[in-house]
Every structure is written in structure tokens, then in C-alpha cells.
N, C-alpha and C. Protein backbone atom coordinates (compact mmCIF):
# COMPACT_ATOMS: atom_id res chain seq x y z
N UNK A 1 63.70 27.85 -27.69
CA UNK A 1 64.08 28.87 -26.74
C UNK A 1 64.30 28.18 -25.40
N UNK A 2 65.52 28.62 -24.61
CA UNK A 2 65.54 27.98 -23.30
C UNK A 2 64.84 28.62 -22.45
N UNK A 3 64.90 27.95 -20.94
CA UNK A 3 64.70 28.75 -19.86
C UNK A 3 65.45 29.98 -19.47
N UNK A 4 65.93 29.87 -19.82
CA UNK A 4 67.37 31.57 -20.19
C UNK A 4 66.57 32.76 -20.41
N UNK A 5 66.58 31.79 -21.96
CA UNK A 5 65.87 33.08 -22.76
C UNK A 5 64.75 33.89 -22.54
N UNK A 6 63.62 32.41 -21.77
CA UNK A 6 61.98 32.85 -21.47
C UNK A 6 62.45 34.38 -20.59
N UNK A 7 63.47 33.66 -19.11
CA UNK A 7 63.27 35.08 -18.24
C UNK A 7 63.75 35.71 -18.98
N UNK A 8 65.10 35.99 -19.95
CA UNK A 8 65.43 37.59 -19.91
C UNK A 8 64.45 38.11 -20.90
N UNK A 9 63.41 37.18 -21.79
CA UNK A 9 62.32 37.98 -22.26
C UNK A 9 61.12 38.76 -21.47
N UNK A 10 60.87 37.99 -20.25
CA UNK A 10 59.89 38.29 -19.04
C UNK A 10 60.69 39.81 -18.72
N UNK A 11 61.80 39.71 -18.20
CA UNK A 11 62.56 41.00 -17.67
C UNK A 11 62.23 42.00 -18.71
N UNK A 12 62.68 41.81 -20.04
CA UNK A 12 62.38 43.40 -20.94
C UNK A 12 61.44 43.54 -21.10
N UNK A 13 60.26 42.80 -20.99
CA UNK A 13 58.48 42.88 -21.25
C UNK A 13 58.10 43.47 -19.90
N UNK A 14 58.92 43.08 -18.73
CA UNK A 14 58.17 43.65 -17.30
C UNK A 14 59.33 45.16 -17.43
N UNK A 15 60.54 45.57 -17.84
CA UNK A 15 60.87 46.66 -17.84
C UNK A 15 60.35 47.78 -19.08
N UNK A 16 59.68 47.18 -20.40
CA UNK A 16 58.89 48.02 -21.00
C UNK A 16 57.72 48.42 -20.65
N UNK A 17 57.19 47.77 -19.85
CA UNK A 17 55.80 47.73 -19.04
C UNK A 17 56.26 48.93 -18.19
N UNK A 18 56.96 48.81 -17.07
CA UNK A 18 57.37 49.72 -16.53
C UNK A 18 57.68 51.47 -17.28
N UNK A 19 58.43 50.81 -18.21
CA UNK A 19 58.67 52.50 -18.93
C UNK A 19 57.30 52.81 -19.02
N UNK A 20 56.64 52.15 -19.89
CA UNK A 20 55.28 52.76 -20.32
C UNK A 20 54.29 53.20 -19.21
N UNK A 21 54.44 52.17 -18.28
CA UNK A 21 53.45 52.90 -17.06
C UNK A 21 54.08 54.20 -16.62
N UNK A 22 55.37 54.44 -16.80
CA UNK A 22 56.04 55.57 -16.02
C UNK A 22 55.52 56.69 -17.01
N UNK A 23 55.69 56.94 -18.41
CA UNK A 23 55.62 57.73 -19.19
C UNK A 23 54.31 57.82 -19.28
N UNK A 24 53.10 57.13 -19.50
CA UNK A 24 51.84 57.26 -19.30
C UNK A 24 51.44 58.36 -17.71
N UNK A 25 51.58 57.74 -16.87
CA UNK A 25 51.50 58.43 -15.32
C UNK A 25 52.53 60.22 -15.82
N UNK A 26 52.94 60.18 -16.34
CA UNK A 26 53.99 61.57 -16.19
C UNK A 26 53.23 62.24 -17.58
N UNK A 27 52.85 61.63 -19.05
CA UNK A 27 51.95 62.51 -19.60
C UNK A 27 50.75 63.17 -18.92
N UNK A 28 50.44 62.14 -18.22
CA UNK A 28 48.96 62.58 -17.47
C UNK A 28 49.16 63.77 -16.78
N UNK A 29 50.22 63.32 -15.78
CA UNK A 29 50.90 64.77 -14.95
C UNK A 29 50.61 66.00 -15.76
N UNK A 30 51.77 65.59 -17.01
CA UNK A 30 51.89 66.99 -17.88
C UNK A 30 50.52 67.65 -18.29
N UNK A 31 49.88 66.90 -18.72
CA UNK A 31 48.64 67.17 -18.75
C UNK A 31 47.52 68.03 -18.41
N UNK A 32 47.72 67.62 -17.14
CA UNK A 32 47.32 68.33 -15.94
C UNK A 32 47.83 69.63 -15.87
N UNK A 33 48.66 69.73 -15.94
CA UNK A 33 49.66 70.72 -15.52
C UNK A 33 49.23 71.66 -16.28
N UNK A 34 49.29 71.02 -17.61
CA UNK A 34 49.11 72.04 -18.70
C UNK A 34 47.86 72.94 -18.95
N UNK A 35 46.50 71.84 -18.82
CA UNK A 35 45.49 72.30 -19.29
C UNK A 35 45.04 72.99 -17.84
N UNK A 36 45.34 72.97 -16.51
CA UNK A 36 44.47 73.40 -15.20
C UNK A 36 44.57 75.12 -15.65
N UNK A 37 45.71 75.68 -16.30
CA UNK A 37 46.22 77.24 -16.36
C UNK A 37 45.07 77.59 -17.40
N UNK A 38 44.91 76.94 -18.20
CA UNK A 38 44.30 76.86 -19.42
C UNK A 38 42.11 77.39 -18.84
N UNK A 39 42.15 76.21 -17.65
CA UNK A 39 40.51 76.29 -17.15
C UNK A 39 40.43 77.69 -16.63
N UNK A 40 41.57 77.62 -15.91
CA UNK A 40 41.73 78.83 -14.78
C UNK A 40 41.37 80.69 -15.75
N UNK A 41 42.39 80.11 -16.63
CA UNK A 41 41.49 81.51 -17.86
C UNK A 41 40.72 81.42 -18.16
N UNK A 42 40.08 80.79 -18.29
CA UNK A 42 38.34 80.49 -19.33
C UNK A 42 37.61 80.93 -17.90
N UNK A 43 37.72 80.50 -16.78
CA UNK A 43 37.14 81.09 -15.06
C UNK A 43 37.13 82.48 -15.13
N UNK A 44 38.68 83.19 -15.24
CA UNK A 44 38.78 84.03 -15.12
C UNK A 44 37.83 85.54 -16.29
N UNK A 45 38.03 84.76 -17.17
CA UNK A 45 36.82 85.49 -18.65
C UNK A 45 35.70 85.35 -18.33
N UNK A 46 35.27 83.95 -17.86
CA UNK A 46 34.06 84.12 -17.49
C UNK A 46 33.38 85.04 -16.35
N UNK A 47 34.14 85.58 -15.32
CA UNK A 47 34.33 86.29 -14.15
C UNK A 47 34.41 87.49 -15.05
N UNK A 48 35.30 88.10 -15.82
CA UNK A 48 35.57 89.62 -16.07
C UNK A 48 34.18 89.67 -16.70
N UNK A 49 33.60 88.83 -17.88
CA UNK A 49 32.30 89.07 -18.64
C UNK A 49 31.07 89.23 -17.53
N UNK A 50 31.33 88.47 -16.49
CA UNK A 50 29.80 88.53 -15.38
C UNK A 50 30.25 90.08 -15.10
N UNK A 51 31.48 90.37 -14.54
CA UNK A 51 31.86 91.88 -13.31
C UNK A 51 31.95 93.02 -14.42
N UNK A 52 31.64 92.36 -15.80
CA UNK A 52 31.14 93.58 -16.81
C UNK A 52 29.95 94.14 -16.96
N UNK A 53 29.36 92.90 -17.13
CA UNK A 53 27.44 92.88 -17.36
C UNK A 53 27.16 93.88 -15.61
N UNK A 54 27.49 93.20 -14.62
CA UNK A 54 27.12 93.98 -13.73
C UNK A 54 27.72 95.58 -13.64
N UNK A 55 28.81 95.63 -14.10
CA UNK A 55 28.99 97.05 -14.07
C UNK A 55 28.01 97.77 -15.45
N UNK A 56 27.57 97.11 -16.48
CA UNK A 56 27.02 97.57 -17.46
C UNK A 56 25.44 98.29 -16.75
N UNK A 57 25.07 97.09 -16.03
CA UNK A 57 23.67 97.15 -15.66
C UNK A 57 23.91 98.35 -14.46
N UNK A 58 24.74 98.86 -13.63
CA UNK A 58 25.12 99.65 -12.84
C UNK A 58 25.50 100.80 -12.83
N UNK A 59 25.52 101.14 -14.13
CA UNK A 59 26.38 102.27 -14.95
C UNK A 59 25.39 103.54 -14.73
N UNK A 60 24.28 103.37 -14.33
CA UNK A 60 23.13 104.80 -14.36
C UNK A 60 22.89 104.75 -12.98
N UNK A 61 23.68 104.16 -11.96
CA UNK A 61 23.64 104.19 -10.43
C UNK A 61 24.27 105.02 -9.75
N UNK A 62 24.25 105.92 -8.74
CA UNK A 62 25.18 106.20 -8.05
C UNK A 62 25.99 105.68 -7.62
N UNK A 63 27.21 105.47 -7.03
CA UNK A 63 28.22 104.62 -6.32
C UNK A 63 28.53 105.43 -5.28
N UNK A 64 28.88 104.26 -4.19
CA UNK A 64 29.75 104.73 -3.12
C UNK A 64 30.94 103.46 -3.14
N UNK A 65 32.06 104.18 -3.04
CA UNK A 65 33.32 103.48 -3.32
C UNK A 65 34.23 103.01 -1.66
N UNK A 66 34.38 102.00 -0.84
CA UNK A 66 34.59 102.27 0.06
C UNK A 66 36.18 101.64 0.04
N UNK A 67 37.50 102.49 0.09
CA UNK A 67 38.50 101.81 0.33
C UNK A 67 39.43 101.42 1.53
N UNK A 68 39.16 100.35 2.19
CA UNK A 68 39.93 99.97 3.43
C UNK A 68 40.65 98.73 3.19
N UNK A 69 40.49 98.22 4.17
CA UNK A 69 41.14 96.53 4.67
C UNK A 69 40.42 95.76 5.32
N UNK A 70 40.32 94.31 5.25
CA UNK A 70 39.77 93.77 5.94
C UNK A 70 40.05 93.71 7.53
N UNK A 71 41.34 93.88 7.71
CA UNK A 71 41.97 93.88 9.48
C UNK A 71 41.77 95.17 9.88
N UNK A 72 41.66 96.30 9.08
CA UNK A 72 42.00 97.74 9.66
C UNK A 72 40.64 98.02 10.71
N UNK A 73 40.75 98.23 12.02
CA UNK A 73 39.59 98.06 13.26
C UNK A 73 38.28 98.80 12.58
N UNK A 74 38.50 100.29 11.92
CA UNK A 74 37.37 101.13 11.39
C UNK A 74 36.54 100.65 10.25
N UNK A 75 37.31 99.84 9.55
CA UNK A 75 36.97 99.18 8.53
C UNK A 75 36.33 97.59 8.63
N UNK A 76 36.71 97.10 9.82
CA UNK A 76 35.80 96.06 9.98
C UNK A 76 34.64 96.45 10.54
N UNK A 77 34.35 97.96 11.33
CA UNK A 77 33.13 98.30 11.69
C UNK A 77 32.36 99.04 10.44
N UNK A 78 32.71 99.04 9.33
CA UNK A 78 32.39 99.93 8.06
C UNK A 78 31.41 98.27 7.55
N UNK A 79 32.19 97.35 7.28
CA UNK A 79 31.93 96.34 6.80
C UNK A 79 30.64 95.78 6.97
N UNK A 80 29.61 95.57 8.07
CA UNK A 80 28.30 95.52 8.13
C UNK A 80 27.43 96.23 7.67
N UNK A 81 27.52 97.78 7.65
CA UNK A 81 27.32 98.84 7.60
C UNK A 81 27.05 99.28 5.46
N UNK A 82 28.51 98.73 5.08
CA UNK A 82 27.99 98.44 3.34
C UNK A 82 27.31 97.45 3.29
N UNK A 83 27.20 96.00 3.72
CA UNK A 83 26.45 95.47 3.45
C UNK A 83 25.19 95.43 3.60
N UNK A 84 24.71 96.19 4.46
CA UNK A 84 23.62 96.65 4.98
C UNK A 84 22.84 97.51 3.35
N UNK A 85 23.97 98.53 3.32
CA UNK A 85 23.35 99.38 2.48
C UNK A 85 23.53 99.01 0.96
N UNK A 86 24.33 97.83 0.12
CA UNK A 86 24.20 97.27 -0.58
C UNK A 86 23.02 96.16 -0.28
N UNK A 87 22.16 96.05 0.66
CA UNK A 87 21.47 94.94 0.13
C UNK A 87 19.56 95.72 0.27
N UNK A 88 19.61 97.50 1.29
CA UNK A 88 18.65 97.56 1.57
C UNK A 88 18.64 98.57 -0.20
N UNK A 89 19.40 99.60 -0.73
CA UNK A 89 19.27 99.95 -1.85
C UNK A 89 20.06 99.18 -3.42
N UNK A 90 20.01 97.68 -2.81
CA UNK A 90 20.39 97.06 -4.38
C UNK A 90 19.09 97.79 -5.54
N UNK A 91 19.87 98.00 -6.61
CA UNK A 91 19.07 98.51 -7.82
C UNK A 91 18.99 100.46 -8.00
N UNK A 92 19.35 100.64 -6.52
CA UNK A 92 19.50 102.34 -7.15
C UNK A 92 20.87 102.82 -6.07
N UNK A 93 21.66 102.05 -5.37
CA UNK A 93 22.50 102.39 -5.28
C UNK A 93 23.83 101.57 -5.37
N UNK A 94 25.38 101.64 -6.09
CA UNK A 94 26.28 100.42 -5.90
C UNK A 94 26.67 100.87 -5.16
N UNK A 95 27.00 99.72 -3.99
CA UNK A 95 28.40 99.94 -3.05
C UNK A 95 29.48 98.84 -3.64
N UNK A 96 30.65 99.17 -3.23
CA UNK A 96 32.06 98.66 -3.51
C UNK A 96 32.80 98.48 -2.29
N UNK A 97 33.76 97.59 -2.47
CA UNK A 97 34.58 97.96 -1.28
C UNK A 97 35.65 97.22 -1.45
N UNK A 98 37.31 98.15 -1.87
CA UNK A 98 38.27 97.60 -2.30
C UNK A 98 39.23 96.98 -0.76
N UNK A 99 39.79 96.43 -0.93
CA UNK A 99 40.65 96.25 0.22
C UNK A 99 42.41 96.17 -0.27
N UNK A 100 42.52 97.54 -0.01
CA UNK A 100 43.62 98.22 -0.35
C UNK A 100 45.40 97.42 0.23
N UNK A 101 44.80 96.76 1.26
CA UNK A 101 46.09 96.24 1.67
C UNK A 101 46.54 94.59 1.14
N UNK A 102 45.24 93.92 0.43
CA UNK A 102 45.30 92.92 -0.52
C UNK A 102 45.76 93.25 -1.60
N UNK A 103 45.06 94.38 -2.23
CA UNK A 103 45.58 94.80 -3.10
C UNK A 103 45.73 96.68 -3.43
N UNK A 104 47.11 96.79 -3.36
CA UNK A 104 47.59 97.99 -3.22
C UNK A 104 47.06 98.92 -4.37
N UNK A 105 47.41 97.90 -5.75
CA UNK A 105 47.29 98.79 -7.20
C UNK A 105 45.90 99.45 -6.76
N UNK A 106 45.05 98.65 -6.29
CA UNK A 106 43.55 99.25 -7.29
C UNK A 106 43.35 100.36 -6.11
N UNK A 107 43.91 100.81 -5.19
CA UNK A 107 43.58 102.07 -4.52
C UNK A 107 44.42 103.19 -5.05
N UNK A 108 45.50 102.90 -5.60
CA UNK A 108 46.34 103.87 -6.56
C UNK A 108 45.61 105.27 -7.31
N UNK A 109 44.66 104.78 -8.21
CA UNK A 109 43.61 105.82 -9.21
C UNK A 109 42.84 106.69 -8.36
N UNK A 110 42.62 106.62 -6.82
CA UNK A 110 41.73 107.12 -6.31
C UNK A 110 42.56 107.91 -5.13
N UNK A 111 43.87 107.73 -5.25
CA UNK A 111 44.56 108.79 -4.63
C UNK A 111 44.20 108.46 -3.23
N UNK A 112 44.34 108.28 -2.62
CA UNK A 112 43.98 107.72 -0.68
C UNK A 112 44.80 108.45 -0.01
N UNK A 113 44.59 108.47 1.10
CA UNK A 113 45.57 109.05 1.84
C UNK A 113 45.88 107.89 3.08
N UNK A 114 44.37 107.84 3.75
CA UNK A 114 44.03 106.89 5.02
C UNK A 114 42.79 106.01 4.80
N UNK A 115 42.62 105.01 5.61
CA UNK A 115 42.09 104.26 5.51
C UNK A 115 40.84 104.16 6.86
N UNK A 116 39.23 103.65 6.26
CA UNK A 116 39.11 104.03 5.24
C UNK A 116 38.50 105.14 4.79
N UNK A 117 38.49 105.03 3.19
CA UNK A 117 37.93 106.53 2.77
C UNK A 117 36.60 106.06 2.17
N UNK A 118 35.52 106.53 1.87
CA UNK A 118 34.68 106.75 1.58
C UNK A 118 34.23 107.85 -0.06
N UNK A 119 34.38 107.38 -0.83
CA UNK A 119 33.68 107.86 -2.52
C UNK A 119 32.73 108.13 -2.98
N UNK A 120 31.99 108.93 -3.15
CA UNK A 120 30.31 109.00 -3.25
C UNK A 120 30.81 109.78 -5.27
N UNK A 121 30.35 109.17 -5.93
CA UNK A 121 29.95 109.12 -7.13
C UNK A 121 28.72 109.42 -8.31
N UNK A 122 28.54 110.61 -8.80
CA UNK A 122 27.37 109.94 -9.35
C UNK A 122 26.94 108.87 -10.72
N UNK A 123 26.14 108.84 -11.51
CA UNK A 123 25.77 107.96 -12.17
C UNK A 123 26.65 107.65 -12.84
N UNK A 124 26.98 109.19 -13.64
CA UNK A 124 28.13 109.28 -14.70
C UNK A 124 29.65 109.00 -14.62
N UNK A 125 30.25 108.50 -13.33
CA UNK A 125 31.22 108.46 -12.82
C UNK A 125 31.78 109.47 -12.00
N UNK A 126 31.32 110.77 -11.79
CA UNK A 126 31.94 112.01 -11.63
C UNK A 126 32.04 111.66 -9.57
N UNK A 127 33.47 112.59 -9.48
CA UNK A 127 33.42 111.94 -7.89
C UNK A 127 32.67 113.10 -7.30
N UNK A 128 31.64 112.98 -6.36
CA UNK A 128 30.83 114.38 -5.81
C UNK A 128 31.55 114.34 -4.65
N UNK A 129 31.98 113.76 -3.72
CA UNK A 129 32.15 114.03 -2.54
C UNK A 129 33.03 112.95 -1.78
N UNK A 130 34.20 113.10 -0.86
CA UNK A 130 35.17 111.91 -0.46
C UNK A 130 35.16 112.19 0.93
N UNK A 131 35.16 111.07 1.82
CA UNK A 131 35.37 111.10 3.23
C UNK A 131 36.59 110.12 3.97
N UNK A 132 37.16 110.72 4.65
CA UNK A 132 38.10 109.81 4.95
C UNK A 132 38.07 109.35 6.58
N UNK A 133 37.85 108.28 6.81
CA UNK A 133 37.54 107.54 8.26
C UNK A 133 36.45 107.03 8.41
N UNK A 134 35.88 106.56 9.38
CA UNK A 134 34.60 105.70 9.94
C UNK A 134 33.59 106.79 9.26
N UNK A 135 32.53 105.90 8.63
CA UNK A 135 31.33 107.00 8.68
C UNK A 135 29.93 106.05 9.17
N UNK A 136 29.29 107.00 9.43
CA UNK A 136 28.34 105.77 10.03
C UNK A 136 27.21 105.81 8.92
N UNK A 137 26.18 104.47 9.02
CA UNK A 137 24.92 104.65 8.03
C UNK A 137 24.26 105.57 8.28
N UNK A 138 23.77 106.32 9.41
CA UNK A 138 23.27 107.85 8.89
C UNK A 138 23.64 108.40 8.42
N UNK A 139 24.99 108.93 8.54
CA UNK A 139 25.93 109.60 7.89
C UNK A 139 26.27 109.84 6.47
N UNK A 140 25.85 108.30 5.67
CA UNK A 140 26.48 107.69 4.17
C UNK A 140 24.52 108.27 3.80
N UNK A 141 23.52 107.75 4.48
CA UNK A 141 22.45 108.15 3.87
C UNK A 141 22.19 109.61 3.96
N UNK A 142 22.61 110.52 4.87
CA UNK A 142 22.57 111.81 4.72
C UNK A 142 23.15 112.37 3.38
N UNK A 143 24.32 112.32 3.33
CA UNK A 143 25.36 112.69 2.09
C UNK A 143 24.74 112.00 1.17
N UNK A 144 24.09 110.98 0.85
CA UNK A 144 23.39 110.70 -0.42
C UNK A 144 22.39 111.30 -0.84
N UNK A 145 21.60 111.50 0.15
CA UNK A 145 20.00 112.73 0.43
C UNK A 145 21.04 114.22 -0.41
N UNK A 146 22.01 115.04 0.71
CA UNK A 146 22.52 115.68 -0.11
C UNK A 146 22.87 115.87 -1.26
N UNK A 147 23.30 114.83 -1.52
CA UNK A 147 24.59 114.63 -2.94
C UNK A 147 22.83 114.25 -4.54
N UNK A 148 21.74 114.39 -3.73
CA UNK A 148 20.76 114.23 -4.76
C UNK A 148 20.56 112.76 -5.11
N UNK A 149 20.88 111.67 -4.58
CA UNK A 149 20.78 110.62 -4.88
C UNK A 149 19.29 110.12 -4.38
N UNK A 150 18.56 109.58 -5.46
CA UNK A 150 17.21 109.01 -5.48
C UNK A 150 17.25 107.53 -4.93
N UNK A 151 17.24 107.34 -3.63
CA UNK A 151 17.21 105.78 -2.89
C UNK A 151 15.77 105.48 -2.26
């Protein structure tokens, strides 16, 4: 073999090298690509099975349903106010709180008018009573006292 030959053998050994690193690097890509959609469902199942169990375990609770927005001014003053009362009656009362302008669908079923409204529920699902605008925590604990709710 000459010196000829050695390089143009070096050249197709350093341009198969090349293919292969290219096609290696771009399976990987695909790869990626493929299986991340793949985790992202198995996340997402795992998420609907937890936001089941908790609605399972929640199911003999009263609810209060609160639908606003995060920007809407009444509704960012609402926002302390559920959390307050989701954390002083966790175990005998759920609070919720959709944010209707993230997502439009899930205020659809509950018919809205303005924002926000307020849902008082009892155990069984049945709606007892709806308010629409600011309400304050006396206000949400009064109507629960009314509405017969054991807190």
C-alpha cells in the first residue's frame, strides 16, 4: 500500500467516524425527545391518582369552591383568606380555588357570571349556597355555621 492509499484510508475512517458520531449524537436527541412525553405521562397519572385519593378521602367534607384569578384585585384579597381557612379547618372542611382566567373550561360546569364567586357545597356534592364577589372570613364562617357545617 502507498502513501496515497494510507491517507485516503485515514479520510474514510475519519469520515465514518464522523457519520457515526453524528448519528449516535442525533439517536440520543431522538431519544430524548421521544421518551421525555412518555415521563411527562407517567407524572401526569401519577398526579391524577394522588388528586383522586385526595378527593376520595374528601368526599364526606363540605366544600367551598372559590372561582377567580390570580390578577383579579378581589381575588388576590380572597387568596389569604382560603388559605387561612384551608389550613385552620383541614380535615372537616375542603377549600378549592379554580383560576378561571388560566383556565376558562373548568369554570364552565359551575355557570359564573363574575369573578370571584364563592360555592358552598355539602358533603354529597349538592350546591347549598353561591356568592358572587369579595367575601370576607367571617362571612365564609358564618354561612358555614348556617349552611350546618360541623368545623
Amino acid at each position: 500500500m502507498t502513501e496515497h492509499d494510507d491517507k485516503q484510508a485515514n479520510k474514510r475512517n475519519t469520515g465514518v467516524s464522523r457519520l457515526i458520531w453524528i448519528v449516535a449524537v442525533g439517536a440520543l436527541a431522538v431519544g430524548v425527545f421521544l421518551l421525555r412525553p412518555a415521563a411527562d405521562r407517567e407524572r401526569a397519572t401519577e398526579e391524577q391518582v394522588t388528586a383522586a385519593a385526595d378527593q376520595d378521602a374528601s368526599r364526606a367534607l363540605p366544600r367551598l369552591l372559590d372561582l377567580g384569578a390570580d390578577k383579579c384585585v378581589h381575588c388576590k384579597l380572597m387568596a389569604p383568606i382560603l388559605e387561612e381557612l384551608k389550613t385552620e379547618y383541614a380535615g372537616r372542611l375542603v377549600v378549592e380555588f379554580i383560576d378561571v382566567w388560566k383556565n376558562p373550561d373548568a369554570g364552565t360546569p359551575y355557570g359564573i357570571k363574575i369573578i370571584p364567586t364563592q360555592i358552598f357545597f355539602a358533603a354529597d356534592g349538592t350546591e347549598l349556597f353561591r356568592h358572587e364577589g369579595f367575601m370576607s372570613k367571617e362571612d365564609i364562617l358564618a354561612r358555614c355555621t348556617e349552611l350546618g357545617f360541623e368545623l
